[in-house]
N, C-alpha and C. Protein backbone atom coordinates (compact mmCIF):
# COMPACT_ATOMS: atom_id res chain seq x y z
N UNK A 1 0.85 -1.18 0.00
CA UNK A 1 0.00 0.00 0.00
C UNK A 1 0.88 1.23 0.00
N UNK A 2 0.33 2.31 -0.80
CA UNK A 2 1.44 3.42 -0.89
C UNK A 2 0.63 4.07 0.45
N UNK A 3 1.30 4.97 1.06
CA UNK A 3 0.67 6.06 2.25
C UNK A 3 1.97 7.30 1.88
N UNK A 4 0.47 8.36 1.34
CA UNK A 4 1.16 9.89 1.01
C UNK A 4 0.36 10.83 1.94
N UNK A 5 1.22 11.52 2.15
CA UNK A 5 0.49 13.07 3.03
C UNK A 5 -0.04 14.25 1.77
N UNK A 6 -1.03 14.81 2.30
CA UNK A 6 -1.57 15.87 1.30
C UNK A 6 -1.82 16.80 2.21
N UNK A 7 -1.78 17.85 1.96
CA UNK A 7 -3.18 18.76 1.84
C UNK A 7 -3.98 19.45 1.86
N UNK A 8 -4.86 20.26 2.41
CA UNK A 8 -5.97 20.66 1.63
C UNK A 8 -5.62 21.61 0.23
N UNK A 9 -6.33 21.37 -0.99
CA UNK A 9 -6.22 21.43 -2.50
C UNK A 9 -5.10 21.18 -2.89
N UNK A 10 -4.48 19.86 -2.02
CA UNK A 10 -3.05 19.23 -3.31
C UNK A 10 -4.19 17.65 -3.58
N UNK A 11 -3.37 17.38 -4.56
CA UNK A 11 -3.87 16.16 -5.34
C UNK A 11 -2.99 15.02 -5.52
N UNK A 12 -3.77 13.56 -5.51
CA UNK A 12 -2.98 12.72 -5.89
C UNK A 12 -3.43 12.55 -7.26
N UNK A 13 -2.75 11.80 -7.85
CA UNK A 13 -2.88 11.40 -9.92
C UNK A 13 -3.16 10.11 -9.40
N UNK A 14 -3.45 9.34 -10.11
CA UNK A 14 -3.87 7.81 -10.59
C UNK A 14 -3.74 7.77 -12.23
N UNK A 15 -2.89 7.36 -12.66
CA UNK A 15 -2.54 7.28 -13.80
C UNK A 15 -3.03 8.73 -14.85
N UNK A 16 -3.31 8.80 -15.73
CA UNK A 16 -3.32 10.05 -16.69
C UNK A 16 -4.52 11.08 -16.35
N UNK A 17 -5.60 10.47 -15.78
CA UNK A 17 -7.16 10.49 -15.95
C UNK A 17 -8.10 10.56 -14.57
N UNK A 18 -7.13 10.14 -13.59
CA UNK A 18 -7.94 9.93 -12.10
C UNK A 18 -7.30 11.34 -11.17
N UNK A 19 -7.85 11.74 -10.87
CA UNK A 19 -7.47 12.92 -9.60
C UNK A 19 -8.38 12.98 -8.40
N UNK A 20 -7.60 13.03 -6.96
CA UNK A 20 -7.97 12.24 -6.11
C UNK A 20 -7.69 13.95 -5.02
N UNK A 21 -8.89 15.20 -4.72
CA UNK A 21 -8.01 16.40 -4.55
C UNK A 21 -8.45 15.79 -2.79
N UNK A 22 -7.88 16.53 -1.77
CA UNK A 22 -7.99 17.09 -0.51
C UNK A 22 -9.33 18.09 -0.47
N UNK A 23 -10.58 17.58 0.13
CA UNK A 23 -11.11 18.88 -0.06
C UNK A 23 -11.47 19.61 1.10
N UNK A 24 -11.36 19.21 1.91
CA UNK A 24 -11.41 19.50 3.78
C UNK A 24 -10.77 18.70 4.38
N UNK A 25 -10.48 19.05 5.49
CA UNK A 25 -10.15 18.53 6.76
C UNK A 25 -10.98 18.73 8.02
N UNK A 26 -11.48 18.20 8.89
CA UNK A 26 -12.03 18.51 10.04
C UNK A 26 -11.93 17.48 10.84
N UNK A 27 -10.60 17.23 12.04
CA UNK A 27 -10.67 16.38 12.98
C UNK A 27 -10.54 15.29 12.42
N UNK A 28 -11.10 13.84 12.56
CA UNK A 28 -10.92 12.74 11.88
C UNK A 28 -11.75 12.73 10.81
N UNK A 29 -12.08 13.74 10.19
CA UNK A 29 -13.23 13.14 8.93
C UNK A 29 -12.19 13.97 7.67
N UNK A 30 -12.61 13.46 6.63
CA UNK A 30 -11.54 14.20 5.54
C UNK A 30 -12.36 14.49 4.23
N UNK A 31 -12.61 15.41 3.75
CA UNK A 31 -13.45 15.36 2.09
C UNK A 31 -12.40 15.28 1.33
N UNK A 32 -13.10 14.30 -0.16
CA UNK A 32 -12.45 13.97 -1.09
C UNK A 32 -12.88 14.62 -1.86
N UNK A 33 -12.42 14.84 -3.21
CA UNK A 33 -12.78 14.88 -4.35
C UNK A 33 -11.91 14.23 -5.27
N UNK A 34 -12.80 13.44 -6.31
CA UNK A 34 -12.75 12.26 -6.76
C UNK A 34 -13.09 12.84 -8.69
N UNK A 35 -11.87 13.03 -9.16
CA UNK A 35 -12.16 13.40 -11.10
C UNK A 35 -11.82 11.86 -11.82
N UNK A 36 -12.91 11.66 -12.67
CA UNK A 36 -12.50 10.35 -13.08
C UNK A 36 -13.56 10.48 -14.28
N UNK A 37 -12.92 9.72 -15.10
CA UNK A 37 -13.85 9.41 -16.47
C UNK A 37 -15.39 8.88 -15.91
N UNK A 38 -15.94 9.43 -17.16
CA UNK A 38 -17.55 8.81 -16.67
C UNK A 38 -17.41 6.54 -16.88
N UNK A 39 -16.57 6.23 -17.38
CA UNK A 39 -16.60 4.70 -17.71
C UNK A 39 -15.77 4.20 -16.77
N UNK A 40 -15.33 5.06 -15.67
CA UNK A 40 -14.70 4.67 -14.24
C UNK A 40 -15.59 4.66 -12.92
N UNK A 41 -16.04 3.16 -12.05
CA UNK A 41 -17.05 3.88 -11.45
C UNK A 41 -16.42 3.81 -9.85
N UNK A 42 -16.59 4.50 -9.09
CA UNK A 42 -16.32 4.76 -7.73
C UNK A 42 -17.17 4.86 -7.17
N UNK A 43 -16.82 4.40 -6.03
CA UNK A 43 -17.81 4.16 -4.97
C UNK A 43 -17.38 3.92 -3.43
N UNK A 44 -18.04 4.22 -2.69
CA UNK A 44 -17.24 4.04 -1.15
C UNK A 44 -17.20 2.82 -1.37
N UNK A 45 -16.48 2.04 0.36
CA UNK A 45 -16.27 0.62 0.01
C UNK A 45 -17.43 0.14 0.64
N UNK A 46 -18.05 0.84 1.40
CA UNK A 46 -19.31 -0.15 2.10
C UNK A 46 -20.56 -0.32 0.91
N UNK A 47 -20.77 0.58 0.01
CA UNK A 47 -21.49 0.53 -0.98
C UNK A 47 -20.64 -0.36 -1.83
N UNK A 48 -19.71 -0.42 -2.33
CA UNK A 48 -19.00 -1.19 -3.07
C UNK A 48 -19.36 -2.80 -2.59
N UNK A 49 -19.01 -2.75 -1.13
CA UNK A 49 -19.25 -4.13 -0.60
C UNK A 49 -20.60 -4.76 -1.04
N UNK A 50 -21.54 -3.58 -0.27
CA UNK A 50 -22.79 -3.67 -0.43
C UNK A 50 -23.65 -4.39 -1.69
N UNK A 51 -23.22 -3.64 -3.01
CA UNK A 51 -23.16 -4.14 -4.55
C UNK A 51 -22.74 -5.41 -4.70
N UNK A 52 -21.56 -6.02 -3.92
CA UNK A 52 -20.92 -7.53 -4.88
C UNK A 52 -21.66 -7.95 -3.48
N UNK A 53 -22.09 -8.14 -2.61
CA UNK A 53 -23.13 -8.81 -1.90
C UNK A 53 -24.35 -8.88 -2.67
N UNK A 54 -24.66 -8.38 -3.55
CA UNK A 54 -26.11 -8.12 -3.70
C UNK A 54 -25.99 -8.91 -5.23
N UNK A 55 -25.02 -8.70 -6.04
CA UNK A 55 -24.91 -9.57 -7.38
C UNK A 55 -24.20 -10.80 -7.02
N UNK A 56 -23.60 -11.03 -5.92
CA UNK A 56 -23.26 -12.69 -5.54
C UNK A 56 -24.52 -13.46 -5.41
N UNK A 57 -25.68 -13.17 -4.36
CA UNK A 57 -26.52 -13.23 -4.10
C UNK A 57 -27.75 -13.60 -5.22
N UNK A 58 -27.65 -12.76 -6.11
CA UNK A 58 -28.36 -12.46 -7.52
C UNK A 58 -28.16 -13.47 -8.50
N UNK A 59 -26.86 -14.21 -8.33
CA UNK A 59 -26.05 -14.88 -9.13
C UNK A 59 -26.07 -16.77 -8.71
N UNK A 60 -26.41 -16.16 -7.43
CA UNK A 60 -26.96 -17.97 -6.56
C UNK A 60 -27.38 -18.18 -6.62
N UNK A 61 -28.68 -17.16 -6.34
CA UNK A 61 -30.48 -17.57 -6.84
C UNK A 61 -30.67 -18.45 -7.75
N UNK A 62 -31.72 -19.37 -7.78
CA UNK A 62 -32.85 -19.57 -8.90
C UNK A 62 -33.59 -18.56 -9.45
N UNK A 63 -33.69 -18.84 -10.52
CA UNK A 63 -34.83 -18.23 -11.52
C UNK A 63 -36.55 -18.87 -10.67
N UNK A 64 -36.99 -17.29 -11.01
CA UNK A 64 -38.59 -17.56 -10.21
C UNK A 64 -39.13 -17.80 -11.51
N UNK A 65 -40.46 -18.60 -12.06
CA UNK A 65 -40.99 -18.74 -13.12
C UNK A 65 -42.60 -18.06 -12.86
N UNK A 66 -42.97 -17.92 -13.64
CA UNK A 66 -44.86 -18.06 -13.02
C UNK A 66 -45.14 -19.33 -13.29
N UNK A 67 -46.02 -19.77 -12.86
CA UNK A 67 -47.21 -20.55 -13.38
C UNK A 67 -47.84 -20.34 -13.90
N UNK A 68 -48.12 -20.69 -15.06
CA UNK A 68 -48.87 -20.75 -16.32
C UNK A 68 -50.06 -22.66 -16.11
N UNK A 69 -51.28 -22.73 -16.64
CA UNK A 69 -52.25 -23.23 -17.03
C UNK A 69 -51.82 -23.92 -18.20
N UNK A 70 -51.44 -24.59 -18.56
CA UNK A 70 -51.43 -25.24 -19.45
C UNK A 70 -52.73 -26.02 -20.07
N UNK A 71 -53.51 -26.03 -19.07
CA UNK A 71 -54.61 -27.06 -19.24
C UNK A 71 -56.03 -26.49 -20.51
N UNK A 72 -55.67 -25.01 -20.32
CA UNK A 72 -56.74 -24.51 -21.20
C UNK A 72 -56.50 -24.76 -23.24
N UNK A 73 -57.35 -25.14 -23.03
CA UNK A 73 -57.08 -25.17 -24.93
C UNK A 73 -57.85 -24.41 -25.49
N UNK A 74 -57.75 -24.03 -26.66
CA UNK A 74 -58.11 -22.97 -27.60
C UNK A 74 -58.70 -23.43 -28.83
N UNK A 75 -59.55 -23.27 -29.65
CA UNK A 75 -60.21 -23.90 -30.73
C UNK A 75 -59.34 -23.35 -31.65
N UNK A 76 -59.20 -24.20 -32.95
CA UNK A 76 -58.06 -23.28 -33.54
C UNK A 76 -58.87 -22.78 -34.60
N UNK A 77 -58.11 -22.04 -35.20
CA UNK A 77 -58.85 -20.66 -36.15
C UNK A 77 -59.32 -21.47 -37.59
């Protein structure tokens, strides 16, 4: 893991395209700001977590079907 000091309005890079600024400080809480292509998606990690819990989940399941009648017949045309 890299560990850099910033801050407030210095920035880290992430390759050509990601910028990662300082945007407050207050005590233990810190604002980010987060520049990234729209086809890059970010997300905290508890939402992040949250998401691959929810498509693991999605992915175990069975398929629900209806029930359908089969029994009715139709005169044909």
């Amino acid at each position: 893991m890299l560990i850099l000091s910033r801050k407030v309005n210095e920035k880290i890079m992430i390759g050509d395209d990601i910028s990662i600024s300082i945007i407050e400080i207050q005590g233990d809480h810190i604002r980010l700001g987060v520049d990234a292509p729209k086809a890059v998606k970010v997300f905290r990690q508890e939402v992040f977590d949250a998401i691959k819990s929810q498509n693991k989940a999605a992915a175990e399941s069975k398929p629900v079907f209806p029930d359908f009648d089969f029994s009715v017949t139709r005169e044909p045309f």
